[in-house]
C-alpha atoms as a PDB file:
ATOM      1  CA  UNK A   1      67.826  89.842  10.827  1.00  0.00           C
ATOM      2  CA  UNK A   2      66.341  87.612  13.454  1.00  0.00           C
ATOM      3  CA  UNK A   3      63.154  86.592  11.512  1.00  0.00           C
ATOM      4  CA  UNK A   4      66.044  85.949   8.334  1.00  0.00           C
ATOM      5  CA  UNK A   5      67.781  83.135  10.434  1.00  0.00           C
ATOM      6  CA  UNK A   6      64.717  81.946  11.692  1.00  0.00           C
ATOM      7  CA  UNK A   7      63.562  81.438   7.992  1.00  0.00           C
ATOM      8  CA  UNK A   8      67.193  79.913   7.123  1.00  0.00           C
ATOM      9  CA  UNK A   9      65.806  76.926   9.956  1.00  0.00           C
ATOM     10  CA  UNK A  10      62.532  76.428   8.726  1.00  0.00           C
ATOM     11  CA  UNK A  11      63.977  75.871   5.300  1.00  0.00           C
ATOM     12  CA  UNK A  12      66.515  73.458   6.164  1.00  0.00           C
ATOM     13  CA  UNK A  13      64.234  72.138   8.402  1.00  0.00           C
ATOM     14  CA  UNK A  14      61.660  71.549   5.646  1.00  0.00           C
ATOM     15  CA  UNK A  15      64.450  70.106   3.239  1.00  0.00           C
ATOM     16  CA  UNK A  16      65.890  67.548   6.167  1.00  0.00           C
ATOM     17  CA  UNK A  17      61.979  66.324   6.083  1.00  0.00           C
ATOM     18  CA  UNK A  18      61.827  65.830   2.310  1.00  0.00           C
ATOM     19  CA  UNK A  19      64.441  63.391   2.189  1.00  0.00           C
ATOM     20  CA  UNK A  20      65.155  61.002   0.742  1.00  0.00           C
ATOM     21  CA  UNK A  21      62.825  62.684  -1.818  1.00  0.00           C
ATOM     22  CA  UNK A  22      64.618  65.521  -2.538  1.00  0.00           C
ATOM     23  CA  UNK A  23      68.091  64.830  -1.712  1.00  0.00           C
ATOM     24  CA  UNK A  24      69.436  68.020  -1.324  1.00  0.00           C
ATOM     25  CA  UNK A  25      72.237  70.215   0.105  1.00  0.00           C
ATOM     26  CA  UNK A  26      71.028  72.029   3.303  1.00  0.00           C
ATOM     27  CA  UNK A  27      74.270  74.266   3.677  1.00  0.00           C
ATOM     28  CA  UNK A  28      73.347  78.122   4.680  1.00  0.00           C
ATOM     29  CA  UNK A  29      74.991  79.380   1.438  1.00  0.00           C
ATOM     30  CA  UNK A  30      73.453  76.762  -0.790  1.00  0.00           C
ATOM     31  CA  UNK A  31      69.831  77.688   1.109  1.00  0.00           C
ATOM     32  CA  UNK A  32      70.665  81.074   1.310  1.00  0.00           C
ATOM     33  CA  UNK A  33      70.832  81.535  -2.876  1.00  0.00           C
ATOM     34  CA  UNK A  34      66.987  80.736  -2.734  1.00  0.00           C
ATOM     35  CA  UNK A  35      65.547  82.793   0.085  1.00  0.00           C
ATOM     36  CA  UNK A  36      67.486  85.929  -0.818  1.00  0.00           C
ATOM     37  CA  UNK A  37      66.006  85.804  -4.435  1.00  0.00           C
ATOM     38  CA  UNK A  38      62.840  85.315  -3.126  1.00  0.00           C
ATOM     39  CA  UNK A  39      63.364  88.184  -0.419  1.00  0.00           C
ATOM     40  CA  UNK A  40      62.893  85.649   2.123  1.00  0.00           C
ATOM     41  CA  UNK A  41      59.180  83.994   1.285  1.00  0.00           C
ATOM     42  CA  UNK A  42      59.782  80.737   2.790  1.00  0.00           C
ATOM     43  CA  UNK A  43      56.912  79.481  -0.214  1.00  0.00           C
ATOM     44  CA  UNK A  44      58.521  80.641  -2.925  1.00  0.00           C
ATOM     45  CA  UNK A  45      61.950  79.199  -1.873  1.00  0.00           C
ATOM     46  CA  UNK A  46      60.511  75.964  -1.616  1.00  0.00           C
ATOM     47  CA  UNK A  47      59.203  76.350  -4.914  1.00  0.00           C
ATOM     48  CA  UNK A  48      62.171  77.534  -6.508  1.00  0.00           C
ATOM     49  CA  UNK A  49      64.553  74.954  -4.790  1.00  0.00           C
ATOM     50  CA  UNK A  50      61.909  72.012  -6.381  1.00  0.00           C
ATOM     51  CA  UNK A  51      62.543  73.896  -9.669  1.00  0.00           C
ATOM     52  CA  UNK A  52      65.872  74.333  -9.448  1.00  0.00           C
ATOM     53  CA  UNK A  53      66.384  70.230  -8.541  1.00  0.00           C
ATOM     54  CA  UNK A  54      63.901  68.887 -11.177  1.00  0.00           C
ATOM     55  CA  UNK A  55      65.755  71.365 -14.258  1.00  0.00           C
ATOM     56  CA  UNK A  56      68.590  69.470 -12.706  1.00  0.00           C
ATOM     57  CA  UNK A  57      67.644  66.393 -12.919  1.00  0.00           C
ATOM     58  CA  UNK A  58      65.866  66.670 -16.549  1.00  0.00           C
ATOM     59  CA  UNK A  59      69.085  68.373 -18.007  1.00  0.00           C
ATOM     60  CA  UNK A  60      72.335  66.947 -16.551  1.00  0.00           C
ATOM     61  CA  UNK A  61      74.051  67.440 -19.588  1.00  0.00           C
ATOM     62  CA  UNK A  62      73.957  71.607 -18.250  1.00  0.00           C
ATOM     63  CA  UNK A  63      75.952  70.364 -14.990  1.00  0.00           C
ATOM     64  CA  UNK A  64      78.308  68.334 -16.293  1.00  0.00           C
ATOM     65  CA  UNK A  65      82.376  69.418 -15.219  1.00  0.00           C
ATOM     66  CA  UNK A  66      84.493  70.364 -17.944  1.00  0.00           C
ATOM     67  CA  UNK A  67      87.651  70.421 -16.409  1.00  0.00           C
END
């Protein structure tokens, strides 16, 4: 559990660094969604979290509020 918080800081360590080129959240849950489906592989979160904000950003008509 230890070494799972620990990897929670590096990543939001790592995402505080990348800014203002990747501007993104840095909230435990938000981080959280990518190091759980990557059973905690700092690498692949990173990865992931650079996929997830570039499918973002190249299809904002998928994140648009309909409400």
């Amino acid at each position: 559990m230890a070494e799972n918080a620990n990897q929670l800081t590096n990543f939001r360590q790592w995402v505080q660094e990348q800014r203002p080129i990747l501007n993104s959240l840095d909230t435990d849950e938000f981080l959280l969604r990518f190091l759980r489906v990557t059973d905690f592989n700092l690498t692949n979160a990173k990865e992931w979290l650079i996929h997830f904000w570039k499918y973002r950003t190249e299809n904002p008509q998928w994140f648009v509020c309909f409400f």
